[in-house]
C-alpha atoms as a PDB file:
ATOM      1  CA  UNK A   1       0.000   0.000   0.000  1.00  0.00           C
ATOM      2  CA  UNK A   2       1.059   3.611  -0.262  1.00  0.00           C
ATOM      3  CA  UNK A   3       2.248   5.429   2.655  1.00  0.00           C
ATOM      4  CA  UNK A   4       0.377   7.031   5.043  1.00  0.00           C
ATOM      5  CA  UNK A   5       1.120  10.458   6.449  1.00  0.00           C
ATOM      6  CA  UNK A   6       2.024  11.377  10.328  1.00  0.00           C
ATOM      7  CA  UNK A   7      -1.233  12.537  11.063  1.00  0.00           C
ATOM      8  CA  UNK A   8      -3.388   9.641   9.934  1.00  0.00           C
ATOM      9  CA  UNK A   9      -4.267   8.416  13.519  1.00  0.00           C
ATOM     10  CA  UNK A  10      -6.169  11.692  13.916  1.00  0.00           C
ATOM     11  CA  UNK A  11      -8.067  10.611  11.024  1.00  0.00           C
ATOM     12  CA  UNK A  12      -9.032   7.126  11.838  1.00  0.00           C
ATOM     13  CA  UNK A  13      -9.702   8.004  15.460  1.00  0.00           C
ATOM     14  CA  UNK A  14     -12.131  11.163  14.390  1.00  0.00           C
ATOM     15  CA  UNK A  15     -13.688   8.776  12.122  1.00  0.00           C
ATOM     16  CA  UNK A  16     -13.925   5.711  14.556  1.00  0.00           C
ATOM     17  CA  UNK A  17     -15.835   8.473  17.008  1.00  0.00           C
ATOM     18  CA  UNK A  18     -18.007   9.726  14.571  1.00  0.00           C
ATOM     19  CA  UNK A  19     -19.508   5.909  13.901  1.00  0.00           C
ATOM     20  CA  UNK A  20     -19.313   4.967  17.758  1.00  0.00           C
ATOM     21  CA  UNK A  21     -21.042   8.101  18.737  1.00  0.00           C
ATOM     22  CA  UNK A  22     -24.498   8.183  16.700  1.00  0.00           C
ATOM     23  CA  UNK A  23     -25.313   4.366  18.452  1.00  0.00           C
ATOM     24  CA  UNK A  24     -24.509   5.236  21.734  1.00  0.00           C
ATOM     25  CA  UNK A  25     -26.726   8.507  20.998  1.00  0.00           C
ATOM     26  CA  UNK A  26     -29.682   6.572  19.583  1.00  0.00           C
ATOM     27  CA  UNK A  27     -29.495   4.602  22.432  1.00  0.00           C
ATOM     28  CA  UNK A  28     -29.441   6.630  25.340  1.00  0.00           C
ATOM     29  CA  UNK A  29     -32.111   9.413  23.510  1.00  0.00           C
ATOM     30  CA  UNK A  30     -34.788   6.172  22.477  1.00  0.00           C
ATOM     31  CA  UNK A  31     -35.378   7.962  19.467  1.00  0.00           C
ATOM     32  CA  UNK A  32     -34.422   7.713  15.994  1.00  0.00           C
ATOM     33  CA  UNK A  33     -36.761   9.322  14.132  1.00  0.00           C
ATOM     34  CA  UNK A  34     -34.298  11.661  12.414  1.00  0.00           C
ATOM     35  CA  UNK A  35     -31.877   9.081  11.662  1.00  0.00           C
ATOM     36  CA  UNK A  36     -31.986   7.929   7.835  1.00  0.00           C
ATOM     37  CA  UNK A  37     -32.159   4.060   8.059  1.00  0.00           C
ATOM     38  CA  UNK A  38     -30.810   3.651   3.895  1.00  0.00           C
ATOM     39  CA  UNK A  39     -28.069   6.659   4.834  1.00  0.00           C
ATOM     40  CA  UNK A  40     -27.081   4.202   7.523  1.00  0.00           C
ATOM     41  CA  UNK A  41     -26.707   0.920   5.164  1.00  0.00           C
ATOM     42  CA  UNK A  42     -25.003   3.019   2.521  1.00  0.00           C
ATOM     43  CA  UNK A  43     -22.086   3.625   5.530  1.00  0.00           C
ATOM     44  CA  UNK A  44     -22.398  -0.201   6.338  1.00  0.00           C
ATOM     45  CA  UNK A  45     -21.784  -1.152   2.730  1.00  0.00           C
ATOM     46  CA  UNK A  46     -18.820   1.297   2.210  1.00  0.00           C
ATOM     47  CA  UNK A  47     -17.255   0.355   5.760  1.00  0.00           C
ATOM     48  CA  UNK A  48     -17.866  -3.424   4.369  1.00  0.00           C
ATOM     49  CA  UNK A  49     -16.499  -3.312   0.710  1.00  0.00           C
ATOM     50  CA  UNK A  50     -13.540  -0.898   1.963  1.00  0.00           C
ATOM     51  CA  UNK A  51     -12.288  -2.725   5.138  1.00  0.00           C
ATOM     52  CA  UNK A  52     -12.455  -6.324   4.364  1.00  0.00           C
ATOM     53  CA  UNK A  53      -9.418  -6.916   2.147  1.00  0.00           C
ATOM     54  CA  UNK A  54      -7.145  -4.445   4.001  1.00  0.00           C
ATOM     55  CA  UNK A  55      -6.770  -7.020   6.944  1.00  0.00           C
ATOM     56  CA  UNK A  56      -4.534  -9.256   4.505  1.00  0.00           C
ATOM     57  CA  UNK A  57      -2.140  -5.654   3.056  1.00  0.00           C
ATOM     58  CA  UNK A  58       0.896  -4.993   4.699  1.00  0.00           C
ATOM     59  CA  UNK A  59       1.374  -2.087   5.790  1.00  0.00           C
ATOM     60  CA  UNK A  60      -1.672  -1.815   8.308  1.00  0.00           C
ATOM     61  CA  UNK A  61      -0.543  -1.965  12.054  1.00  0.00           C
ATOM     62  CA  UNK A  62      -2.295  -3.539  14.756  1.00  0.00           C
ATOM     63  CA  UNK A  63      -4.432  -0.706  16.162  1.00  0.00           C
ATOM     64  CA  UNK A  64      -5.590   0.410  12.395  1.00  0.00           C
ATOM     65  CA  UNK A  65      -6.709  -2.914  11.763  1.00  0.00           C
ATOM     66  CA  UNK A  66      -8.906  -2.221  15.066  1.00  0.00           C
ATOM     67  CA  UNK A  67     -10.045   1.225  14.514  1.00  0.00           C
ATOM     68  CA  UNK A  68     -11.351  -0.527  11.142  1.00  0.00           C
ATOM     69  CA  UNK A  69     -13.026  -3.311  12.843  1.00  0.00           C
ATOM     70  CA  UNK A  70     -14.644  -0.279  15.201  1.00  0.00           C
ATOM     71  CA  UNK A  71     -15.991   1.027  12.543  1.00  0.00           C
ATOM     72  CA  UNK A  72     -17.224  -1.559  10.639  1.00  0.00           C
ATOM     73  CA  UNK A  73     -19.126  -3.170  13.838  1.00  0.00           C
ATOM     74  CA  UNK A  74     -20.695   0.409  15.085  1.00  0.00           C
ATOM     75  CA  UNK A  75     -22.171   0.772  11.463  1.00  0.00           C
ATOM     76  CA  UNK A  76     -23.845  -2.839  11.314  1.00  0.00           C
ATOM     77  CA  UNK A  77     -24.687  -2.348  15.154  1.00  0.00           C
ATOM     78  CA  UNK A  78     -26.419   1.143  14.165  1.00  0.00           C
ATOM     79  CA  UNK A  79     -28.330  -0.355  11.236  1.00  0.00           C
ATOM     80  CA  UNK A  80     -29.369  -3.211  13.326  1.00  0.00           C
ATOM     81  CA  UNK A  81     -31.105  -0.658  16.454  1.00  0.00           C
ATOM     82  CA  UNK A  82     -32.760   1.214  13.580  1.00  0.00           C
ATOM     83  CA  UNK A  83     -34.611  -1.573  11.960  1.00  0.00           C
ATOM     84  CA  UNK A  84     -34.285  -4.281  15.064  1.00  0.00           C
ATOM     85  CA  UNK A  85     -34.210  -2.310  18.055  1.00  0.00           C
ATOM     86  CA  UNK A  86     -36.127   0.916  17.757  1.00  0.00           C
ATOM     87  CA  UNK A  87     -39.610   1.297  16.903  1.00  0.00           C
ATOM     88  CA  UNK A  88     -39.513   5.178  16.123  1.00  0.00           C
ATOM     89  CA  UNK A  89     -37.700   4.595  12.940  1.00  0.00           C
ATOM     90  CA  UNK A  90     -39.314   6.910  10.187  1.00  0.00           C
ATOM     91  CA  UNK A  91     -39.871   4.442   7.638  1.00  0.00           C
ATOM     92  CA  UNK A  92     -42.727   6.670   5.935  1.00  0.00           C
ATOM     93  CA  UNK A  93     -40.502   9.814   5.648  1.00  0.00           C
ATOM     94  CA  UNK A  94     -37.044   7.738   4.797  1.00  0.00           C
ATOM     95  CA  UNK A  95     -37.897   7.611   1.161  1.00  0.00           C
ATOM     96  CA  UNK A  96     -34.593   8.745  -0.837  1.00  0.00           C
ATOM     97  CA  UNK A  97     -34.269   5.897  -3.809  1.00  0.00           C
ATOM     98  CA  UNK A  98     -30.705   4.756  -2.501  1.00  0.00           C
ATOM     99  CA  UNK A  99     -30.703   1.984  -4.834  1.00  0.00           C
ATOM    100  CA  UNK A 100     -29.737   3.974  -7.812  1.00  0.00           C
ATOM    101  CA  UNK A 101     -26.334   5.490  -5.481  1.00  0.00           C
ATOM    102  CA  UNK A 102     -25.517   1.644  -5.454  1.00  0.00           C
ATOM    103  CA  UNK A 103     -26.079   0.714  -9.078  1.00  0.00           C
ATOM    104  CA  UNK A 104     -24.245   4.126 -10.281  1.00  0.00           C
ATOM    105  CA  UNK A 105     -21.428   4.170  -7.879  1.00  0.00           C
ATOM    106  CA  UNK A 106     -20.848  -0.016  -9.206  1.00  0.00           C
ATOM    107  CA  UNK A 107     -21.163   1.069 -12.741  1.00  0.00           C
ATOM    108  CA  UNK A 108     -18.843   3.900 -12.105  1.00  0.00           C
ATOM    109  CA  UNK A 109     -16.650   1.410 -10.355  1.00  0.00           C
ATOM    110  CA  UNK A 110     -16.310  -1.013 -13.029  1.00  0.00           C
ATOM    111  CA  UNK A 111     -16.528   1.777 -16.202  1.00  0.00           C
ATOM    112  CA  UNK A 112     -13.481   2.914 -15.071  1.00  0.00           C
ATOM    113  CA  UNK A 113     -11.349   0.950 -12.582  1.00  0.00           C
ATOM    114  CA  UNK A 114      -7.685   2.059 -11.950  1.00  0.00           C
ATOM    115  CA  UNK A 115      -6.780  -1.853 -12.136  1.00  0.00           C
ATOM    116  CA  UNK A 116      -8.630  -4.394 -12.694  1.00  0.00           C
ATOM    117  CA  UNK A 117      -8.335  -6.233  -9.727  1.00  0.00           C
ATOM    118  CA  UNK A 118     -11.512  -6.978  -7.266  1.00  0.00           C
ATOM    119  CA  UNK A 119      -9.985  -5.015  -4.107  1.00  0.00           C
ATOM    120  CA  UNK A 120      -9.447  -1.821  -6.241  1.00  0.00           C
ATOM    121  CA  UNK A 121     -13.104  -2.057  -7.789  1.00  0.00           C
ATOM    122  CA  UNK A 122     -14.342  -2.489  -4.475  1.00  0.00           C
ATOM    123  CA  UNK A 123     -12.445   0.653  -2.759  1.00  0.00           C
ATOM    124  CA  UNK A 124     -13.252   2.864  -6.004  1.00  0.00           C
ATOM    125  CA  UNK A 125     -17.073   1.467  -5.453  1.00  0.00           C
ATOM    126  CA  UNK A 126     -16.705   2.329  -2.061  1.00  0.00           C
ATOM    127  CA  UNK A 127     -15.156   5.880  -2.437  1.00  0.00           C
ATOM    128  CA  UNK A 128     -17.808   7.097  -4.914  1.00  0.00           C
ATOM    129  CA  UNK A 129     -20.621   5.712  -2.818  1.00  0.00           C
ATOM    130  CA  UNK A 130     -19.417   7.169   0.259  1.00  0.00           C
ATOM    131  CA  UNK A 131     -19.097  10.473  -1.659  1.00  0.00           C
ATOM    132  CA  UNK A 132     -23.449  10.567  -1.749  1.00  0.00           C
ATOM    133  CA  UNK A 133     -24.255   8.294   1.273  1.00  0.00           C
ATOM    134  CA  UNK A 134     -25.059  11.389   3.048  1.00  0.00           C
ATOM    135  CA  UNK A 135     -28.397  12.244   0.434  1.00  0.00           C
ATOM    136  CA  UNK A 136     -31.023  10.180   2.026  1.00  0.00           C
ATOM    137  CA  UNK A 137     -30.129  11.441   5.753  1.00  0.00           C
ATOM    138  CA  UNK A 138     -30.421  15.265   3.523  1.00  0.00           C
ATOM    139  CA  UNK A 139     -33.484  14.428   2.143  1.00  0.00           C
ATOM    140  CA  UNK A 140     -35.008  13.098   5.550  1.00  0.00           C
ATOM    141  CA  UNK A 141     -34.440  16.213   7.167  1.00  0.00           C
ATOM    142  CA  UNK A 142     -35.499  18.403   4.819  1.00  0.00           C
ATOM    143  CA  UNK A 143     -38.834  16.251   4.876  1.00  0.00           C
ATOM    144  CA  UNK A 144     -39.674  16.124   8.728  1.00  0.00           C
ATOM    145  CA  UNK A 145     -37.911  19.802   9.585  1.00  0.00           C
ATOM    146  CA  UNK A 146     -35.966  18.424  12.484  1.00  0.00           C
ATOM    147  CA  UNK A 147     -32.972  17.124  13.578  1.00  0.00           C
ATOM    148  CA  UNK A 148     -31.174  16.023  16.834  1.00  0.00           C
ATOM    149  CA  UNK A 149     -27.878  17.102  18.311  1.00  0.00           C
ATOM    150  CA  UNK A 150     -26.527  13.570  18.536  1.00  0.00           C
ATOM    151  CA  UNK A 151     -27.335  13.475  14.407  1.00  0.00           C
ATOM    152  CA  UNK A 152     -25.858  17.047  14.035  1.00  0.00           C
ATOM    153  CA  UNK A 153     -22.911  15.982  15.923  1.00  0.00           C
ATOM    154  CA  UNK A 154     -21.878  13.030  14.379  1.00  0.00           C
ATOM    155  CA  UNK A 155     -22.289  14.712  11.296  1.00  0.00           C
ATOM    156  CA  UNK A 156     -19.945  17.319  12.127  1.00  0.00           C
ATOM    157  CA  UNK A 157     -17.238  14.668  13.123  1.00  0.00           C
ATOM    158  CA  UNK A 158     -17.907  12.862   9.991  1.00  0.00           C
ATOM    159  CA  UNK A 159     -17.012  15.701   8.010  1.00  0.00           C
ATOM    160  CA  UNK A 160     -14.074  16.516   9.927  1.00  0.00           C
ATOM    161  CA  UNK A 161     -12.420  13.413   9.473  1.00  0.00           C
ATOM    162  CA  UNK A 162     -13.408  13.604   5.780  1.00  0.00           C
ATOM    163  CA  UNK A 163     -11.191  16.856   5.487  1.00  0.00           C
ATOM    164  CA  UNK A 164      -8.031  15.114   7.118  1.00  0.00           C
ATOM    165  CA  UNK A 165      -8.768  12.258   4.578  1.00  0.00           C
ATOM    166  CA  UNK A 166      -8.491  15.193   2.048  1.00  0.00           C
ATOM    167  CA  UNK A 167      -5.304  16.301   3.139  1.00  0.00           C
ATOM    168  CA  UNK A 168      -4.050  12.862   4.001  1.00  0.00           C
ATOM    169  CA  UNK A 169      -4.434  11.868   0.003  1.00  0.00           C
ATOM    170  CA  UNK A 170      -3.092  15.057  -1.223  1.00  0.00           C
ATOM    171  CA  UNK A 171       0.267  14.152   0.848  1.00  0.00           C
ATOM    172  CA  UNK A 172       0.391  10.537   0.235  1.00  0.00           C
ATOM    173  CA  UNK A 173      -0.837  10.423  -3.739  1.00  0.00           C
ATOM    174  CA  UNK A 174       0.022  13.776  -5.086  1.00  0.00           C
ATOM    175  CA  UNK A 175       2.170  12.444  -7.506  1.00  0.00           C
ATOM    176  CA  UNK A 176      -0.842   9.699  -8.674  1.00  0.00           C
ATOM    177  CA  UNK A 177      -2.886  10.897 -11.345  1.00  0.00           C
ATOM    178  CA  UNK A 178      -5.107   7.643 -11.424  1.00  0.00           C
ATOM    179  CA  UNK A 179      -6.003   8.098  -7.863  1.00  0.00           C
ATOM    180  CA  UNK A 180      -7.372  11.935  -8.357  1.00  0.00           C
ATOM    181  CA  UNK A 181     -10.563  11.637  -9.288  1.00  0.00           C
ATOM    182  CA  UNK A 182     -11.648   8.650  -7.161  1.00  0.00           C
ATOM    183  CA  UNK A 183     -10.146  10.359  -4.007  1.00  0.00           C
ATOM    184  CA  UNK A 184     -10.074  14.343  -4.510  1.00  0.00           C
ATOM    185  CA  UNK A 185     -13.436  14.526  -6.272  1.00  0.00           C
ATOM    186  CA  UNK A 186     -15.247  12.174  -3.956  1.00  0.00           C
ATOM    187  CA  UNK A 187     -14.093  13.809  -0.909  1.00  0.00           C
ATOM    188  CA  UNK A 188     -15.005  17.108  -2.110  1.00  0.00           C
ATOM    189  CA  UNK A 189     -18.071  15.913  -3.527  1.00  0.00           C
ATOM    190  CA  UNK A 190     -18.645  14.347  -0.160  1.00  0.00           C
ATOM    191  CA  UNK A 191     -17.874  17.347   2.071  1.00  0.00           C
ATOM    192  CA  UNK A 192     -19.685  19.515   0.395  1.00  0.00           C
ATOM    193  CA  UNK A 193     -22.883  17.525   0.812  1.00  0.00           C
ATOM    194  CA  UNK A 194     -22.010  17.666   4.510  1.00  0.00           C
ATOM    195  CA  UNK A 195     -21.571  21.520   4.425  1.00  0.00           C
ATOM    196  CA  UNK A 196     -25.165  21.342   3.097  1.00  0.00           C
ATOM    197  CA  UNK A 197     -26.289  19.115   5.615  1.00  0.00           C
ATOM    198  CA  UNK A 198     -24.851  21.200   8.526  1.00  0.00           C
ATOM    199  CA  UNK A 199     -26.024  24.623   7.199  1.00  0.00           C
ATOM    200  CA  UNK A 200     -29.790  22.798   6.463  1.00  0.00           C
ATOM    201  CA  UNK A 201     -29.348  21.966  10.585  1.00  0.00           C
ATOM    202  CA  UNK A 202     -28.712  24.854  11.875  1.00  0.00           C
ATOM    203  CA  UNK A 203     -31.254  26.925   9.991  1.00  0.00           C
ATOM    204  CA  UNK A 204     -33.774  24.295  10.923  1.00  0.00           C
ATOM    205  CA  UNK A 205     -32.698  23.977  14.645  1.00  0.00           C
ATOM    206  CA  UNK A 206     -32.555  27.603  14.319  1.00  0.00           C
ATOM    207  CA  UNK A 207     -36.452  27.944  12.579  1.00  0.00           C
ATOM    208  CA  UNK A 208     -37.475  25.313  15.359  1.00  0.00           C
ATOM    209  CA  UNK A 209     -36.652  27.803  18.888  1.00  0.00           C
ATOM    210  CA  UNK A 210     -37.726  30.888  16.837  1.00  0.00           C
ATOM    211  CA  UNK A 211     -41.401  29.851  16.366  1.00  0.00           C
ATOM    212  CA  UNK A 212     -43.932  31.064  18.352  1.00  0.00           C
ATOM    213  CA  UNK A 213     -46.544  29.256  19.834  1.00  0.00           C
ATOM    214  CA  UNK A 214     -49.444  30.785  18.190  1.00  0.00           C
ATOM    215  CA  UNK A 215     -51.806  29.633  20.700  1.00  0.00           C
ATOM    216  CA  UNK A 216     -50.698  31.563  24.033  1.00  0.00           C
ATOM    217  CA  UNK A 217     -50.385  34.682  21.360  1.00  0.00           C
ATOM    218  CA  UNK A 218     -53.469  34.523  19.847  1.00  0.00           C
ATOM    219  CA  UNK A 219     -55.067  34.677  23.339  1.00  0.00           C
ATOM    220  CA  UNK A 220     -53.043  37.381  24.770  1.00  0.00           C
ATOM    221  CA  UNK A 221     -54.059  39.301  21.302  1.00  0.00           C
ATOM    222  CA  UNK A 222     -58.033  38.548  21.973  1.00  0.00           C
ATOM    223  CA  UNK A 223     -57.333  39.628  25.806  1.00  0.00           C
ATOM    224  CA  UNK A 224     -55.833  43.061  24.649  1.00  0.00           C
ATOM    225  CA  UNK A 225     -58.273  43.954  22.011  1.00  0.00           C
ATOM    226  CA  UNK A 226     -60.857  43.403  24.727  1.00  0.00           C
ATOM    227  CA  UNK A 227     -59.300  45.574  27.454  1.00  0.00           C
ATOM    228  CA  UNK A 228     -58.833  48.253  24.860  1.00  0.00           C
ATOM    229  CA  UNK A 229     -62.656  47.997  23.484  1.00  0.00           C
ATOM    230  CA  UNK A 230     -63.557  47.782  27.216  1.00  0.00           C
ATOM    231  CA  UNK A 231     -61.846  51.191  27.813  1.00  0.00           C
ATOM    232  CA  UNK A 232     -63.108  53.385  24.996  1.00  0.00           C
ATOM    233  CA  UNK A 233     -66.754  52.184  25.221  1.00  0.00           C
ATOM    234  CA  UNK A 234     -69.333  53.825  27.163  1.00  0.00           C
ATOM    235  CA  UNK A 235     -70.219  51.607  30.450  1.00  0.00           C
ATOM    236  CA  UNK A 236     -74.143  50.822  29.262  1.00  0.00           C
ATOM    237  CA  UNK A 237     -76.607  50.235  32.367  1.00  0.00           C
ATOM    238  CA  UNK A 238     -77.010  46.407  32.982  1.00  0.00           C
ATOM    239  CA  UNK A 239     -79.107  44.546  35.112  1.00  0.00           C
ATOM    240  CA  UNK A 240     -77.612  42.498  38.194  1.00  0.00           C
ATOM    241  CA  UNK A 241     -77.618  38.935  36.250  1.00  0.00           C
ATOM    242  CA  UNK A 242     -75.926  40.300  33.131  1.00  0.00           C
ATOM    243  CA  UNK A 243     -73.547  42.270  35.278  1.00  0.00           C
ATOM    244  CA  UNK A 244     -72.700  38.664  37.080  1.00  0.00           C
ATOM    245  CA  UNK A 245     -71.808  36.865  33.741  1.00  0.00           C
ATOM    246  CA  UNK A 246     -68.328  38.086  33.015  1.00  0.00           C
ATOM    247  CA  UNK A 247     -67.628  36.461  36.305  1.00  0.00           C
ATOM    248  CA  UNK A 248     -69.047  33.217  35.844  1.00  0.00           C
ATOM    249  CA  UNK A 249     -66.778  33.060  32.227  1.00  0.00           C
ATOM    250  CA  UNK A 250     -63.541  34.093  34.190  1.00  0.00           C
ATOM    251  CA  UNK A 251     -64.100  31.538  37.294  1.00  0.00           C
ATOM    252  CA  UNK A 252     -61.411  30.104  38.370  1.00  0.00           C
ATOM    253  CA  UNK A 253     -63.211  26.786  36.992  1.00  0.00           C
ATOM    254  CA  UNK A 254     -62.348  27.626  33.364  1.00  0.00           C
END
């Protein structure tokens, strides 16, 4: 394999805490209604065609090999609470066609492989399907107008990592033209979905504590306009039982 910059434990641990974090989350909340289910098996496929063969390359040390194996066990653990575990899953809302992702990033995989050799196919399939795994979870929230902090924040950890990555392959394979548009595209392709994603969050969280609740204000508006048309009418002469009725409707009973 090609070398691997200094920094590239940063990555994998910013990326290992980013997968760990939205179980644990979904767990502990009982709610994962704003978790896309497909965005979810689109991560578990990636982790899963990108992770298996690198067990047998030299090259990986011991702890990579078990950041990897993190990883790939917190995505198939997450997919499992979704659609096992959890009964709040938004199936009816979750409605992003993520098979054509698959069967584009495959064909894209196989139109143009840099060798033709099943583990390259496989990481180029995984790169360019990682690169749009974040749509459905888009899509989702744009739907039901709401989303989490544990969803924002593994989001934000996600992309984070996916930066370093950028970085990482413009030190390590600046000098390979193949590997530029499967790795430099796809990341910024992928990041920039993210940057949509966390800007679509924060307006939303943003539109969600801004709105009123119209019913406390429409009743303080109806209590006002009365006072005021109380005070510039003329007091009319009423008999005892009519005079006893605005009581009776502001009782403490009501």
């Amino acid at each position: 394999m090609y070398p691997v910059p200094e920094f590239f434990p940063v990555v994998e641990i910013l990326h290992t805490f980013a997968m760990c974090f939205l179980p644990v989350c979904i767990i502990l909340k009982g709610n994962c209604s704003d978790v896309s289910g497909k965005t979810q098996l689109l991560q578990a496929m990636v982790v899963i065609t990108r992770y298996v063969h690198p067990y047998a390359i030299e090259g990986y040390a011991d702890w990579t090999s078990m950041t990897k194996g993190m990883q790939m066990t917190a995505t198939i653990f997450t997919v499992f609470i979704i659609f096992v575990v959890m009964d709040s899953y938004d199936i009816k809302s979750d409605i992003f066609t993520a098979e054509l992702l698959v069967f584009t990033a495959m064909y894209l995989a196989l139109l143009f492989p840099i060798k033709m050799d099943s583990y390259w196919i496989l990481w180029q399939f995984s790169e360019y399907l990682e690169a749009v795994s974040l749509l459905p979870q888009v899509y989702l929230v744009i739907k039901i107008q709401n989303i989490s902090m544990g969803t924002a924040v593994f989001m934000t950890f996600m992309a984070i990592s996916k930066l370093f990555y950028i970085f990482m392959w413009l030190i390590s394979h600046n000098t390979k033209i193949e590997l530029f548009y499967v790795t430099h595209i796809s990341a910024i392709i992928h990041v920039g979905i993210f940057i949509a994603f966390l800007i679509l969050g924060v307006c939303t969280a943003s539109a969600n504590t801004s709105k009123p609740k119209s019913g406390k204000i429409g009743y303080a508006v109806v209590d006002i306009e009365n006072v005021v048309k109380n005070i510039t009418q003329k007091p009319e002469k009423k008999d005892k039982v009519s005079d006893r009725t605005p009581l009776i409707l502001y009782s403490a009973n009501n």
